[in-house]
C-alpha atoms as a PDB file:
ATOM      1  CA  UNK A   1      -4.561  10.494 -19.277  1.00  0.00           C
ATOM      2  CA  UNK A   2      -5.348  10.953 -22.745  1.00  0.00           C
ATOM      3  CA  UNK A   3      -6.148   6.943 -22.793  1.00  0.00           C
ATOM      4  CA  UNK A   4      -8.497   7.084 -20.255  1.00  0.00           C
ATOM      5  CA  UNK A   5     -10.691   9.467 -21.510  1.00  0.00           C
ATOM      6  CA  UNK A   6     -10.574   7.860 -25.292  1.00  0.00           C
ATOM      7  CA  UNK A   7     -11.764   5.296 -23.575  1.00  0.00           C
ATOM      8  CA  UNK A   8     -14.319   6.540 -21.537  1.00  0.00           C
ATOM      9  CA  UNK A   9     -15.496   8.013 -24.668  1.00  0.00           C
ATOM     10  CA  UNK A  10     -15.282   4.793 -25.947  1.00  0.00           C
ATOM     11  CA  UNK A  11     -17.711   3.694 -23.338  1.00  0.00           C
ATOM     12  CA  UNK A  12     -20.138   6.683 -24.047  1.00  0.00           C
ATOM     13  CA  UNK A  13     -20.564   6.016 -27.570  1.00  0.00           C
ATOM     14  CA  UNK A  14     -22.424   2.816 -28.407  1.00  0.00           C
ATOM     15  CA  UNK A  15     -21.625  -0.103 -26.526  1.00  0.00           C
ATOM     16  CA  UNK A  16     -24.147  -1.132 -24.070  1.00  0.00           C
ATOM     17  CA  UNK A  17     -24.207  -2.291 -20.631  1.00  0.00           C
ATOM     18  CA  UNK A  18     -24.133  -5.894 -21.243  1.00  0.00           C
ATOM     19  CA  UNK A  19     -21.083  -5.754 -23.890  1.00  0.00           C
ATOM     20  CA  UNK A  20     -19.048  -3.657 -22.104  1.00  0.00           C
ATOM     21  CA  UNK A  21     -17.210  -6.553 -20.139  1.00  0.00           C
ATOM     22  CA  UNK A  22     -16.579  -7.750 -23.170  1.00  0.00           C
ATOM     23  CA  UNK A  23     -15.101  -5.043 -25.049  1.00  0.00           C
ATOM     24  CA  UNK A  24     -12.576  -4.216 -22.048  1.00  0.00           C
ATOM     25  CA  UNK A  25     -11.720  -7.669 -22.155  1.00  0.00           C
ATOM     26  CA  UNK A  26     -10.690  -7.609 -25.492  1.00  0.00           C
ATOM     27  CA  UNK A  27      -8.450  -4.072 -25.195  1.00  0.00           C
ATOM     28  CA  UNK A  28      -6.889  -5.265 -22.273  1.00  0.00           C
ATOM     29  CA  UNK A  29      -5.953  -8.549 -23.694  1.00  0.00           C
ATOM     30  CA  UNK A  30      -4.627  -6.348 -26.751  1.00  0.00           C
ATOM     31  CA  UNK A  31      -2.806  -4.006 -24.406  1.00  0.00           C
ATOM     32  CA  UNK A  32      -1.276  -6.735 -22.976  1.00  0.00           C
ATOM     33  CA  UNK A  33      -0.024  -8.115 -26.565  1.00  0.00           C
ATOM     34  CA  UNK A  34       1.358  -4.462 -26.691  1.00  0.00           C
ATOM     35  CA  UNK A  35       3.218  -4.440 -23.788  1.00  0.00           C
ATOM     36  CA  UNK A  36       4.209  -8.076 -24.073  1.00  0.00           C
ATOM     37  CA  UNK A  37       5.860  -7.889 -27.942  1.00  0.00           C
ATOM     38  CA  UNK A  38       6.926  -4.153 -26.717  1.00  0.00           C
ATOM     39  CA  UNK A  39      10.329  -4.809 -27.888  1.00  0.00           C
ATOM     40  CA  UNK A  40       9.400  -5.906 -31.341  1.00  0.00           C
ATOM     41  CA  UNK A  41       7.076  -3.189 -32.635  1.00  0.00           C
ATOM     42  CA  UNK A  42       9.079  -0.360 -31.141  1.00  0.00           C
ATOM     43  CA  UNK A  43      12.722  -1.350 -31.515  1.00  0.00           C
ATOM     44  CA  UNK A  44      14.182   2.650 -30.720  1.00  0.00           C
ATOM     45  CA  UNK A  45      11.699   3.718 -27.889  1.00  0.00           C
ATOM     46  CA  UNK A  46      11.106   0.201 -26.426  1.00  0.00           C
ATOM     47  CA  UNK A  47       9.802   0.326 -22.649  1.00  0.00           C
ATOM     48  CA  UNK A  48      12.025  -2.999 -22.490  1.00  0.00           C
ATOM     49  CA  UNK A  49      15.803  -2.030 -22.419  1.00  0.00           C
ATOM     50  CA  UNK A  50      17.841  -4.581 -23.543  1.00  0.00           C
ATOM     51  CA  UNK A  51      21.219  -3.930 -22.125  1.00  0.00           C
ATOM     52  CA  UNK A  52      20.288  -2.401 -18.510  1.00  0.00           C
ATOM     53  CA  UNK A  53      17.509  -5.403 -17.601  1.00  0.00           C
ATOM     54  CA  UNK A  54      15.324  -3.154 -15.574  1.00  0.00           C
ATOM     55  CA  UNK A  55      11.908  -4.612 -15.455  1.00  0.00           C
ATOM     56  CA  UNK A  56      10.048  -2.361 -13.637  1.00  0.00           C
ATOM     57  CA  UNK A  57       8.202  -0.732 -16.203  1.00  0.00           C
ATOM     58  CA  UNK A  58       6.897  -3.941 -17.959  1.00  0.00           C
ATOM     59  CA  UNK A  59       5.690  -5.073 -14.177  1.00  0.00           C
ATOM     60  CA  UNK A  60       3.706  -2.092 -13.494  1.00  0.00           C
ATOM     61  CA  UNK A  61       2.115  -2.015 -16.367  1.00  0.00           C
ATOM     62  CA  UNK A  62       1.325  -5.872 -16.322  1.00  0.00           C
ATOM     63  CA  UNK A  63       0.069  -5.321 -13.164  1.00  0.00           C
ATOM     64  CA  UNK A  64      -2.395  -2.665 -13.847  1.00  0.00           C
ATOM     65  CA  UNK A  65      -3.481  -5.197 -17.114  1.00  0.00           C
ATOM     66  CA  UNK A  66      -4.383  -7.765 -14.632  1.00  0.00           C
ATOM     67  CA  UNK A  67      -6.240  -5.339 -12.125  1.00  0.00           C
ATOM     68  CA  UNK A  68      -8.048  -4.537 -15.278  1.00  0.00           C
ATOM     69  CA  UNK A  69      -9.095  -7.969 -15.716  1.00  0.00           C
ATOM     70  CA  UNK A  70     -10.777  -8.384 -12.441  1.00  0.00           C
ATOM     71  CA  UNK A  71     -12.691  -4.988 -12.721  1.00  0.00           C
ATOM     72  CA  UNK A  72     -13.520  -6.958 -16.305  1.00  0.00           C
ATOM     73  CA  UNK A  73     -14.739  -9.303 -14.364  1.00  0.00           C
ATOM     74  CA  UNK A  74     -16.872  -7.849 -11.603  1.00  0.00           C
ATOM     75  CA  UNK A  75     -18.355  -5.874 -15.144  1.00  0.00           C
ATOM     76  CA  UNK A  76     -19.381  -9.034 -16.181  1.00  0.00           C
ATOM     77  CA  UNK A  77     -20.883 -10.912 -13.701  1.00  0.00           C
ATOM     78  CA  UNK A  78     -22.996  -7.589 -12.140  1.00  0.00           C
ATOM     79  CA  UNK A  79     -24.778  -7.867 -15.901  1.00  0.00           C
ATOM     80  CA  UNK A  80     -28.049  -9.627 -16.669  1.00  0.00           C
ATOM     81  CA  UNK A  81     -27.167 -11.846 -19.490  1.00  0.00           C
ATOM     82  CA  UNK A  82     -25.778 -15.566 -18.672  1.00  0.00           C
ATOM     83  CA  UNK A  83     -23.585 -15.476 -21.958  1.00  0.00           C
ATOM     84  CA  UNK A  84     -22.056 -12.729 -20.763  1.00  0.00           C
ATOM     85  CA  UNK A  85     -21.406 -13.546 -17.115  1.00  0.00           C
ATOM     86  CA  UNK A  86     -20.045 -17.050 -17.946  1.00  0.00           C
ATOM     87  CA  UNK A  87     -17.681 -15.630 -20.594  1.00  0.00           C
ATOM     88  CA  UNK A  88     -16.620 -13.038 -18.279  1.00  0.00           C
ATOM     89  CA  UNK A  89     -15.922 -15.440 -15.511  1.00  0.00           C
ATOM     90  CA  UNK A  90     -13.770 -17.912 -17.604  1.00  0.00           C
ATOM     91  CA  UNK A  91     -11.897 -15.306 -19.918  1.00  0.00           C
ATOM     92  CA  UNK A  92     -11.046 -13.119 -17.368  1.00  0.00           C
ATOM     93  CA  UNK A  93      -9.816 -15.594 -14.634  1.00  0.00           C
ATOM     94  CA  UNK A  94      -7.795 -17.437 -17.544  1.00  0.00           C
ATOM     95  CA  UNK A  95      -6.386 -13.994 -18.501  1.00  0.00           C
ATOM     96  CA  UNK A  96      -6.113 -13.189 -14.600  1.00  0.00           C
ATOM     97  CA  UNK A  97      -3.925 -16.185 -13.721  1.00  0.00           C
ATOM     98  CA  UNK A  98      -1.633 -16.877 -16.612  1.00  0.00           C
ATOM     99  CA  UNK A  99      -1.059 -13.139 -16.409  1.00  0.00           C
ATOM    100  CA  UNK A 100      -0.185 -13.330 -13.075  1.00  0.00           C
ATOM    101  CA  UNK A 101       1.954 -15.944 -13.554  1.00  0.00           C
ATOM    102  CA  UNK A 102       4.037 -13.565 -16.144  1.00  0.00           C
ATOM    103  CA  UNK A 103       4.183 -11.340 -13.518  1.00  0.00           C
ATOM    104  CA  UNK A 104       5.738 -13.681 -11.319  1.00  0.00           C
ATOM    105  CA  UNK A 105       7.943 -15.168 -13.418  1.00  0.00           C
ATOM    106  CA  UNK A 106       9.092 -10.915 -14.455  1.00  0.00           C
ATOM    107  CA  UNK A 107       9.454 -10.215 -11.190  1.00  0.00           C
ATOM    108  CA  UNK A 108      11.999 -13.187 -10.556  1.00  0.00           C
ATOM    109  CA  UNK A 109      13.829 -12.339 -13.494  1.00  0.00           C
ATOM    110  CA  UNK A 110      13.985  -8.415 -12.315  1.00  0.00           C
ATOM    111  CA  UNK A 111      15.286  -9.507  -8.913  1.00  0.00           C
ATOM    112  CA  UNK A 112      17.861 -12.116 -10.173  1.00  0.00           C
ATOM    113  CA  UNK A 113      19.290  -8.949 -12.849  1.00  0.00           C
ATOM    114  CA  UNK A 114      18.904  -6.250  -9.784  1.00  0.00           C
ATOM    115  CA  UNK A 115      22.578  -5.358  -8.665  1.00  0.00           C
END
């Protein structure tokens, strides 16, 4: 909750309708880097446990990412600048399908580990 509304206020501050595609772009592709190298920045409270294999977690949390891109995405092509709609059509597909296919792929690997 406390997220959200940083970045709502994040939102309210100075970015303007045509760059805000953009910027959500950017901290979802970072929050997915976060989640992603999880494991490696916080070895104690990691959301990836290493000896039990349960994937959920990562997956939901993926999956909310990649909803993000498409809202990204409907951001960017609803605004009146070209630059901006093509970059948010290409970017956020990209980041929409190889994400998906990570989710895929963790989803397999949570099912094979599953007793």
């Amino acid at each position: 909750m406390v997220l959200f509304s940083l970045v709502r206020r994040l939102f309210e501050i100075s970015v303007s309708k045509e760059n805000k595609p953009i910027l959500l772009t950017v901290i979802l592709l970072a929050a997915a880097f976060v989640v992603f190298f999880a494991n490696r920045i916080f070895p104690s409270n990691s959301i990836f446990p290493s000896r039990s294999g349960n994937l959920t977690i990562p997956l939901w949390l993926f999956l909310a990412i990649d909803v993000g891109f498409i809202v990204a995405s409907v951001l960017g092509v609803r605004t009146k600048k070209p630059s901006v709609v093509w970059f948010s059509i290409i970017a956020n597909s990209i980041f929409f399908v190889l994400l998906s296919g990570l989710i895929f792929l963790l989803a397999i690997a949570n099912g094979i580990s599953e007793p």
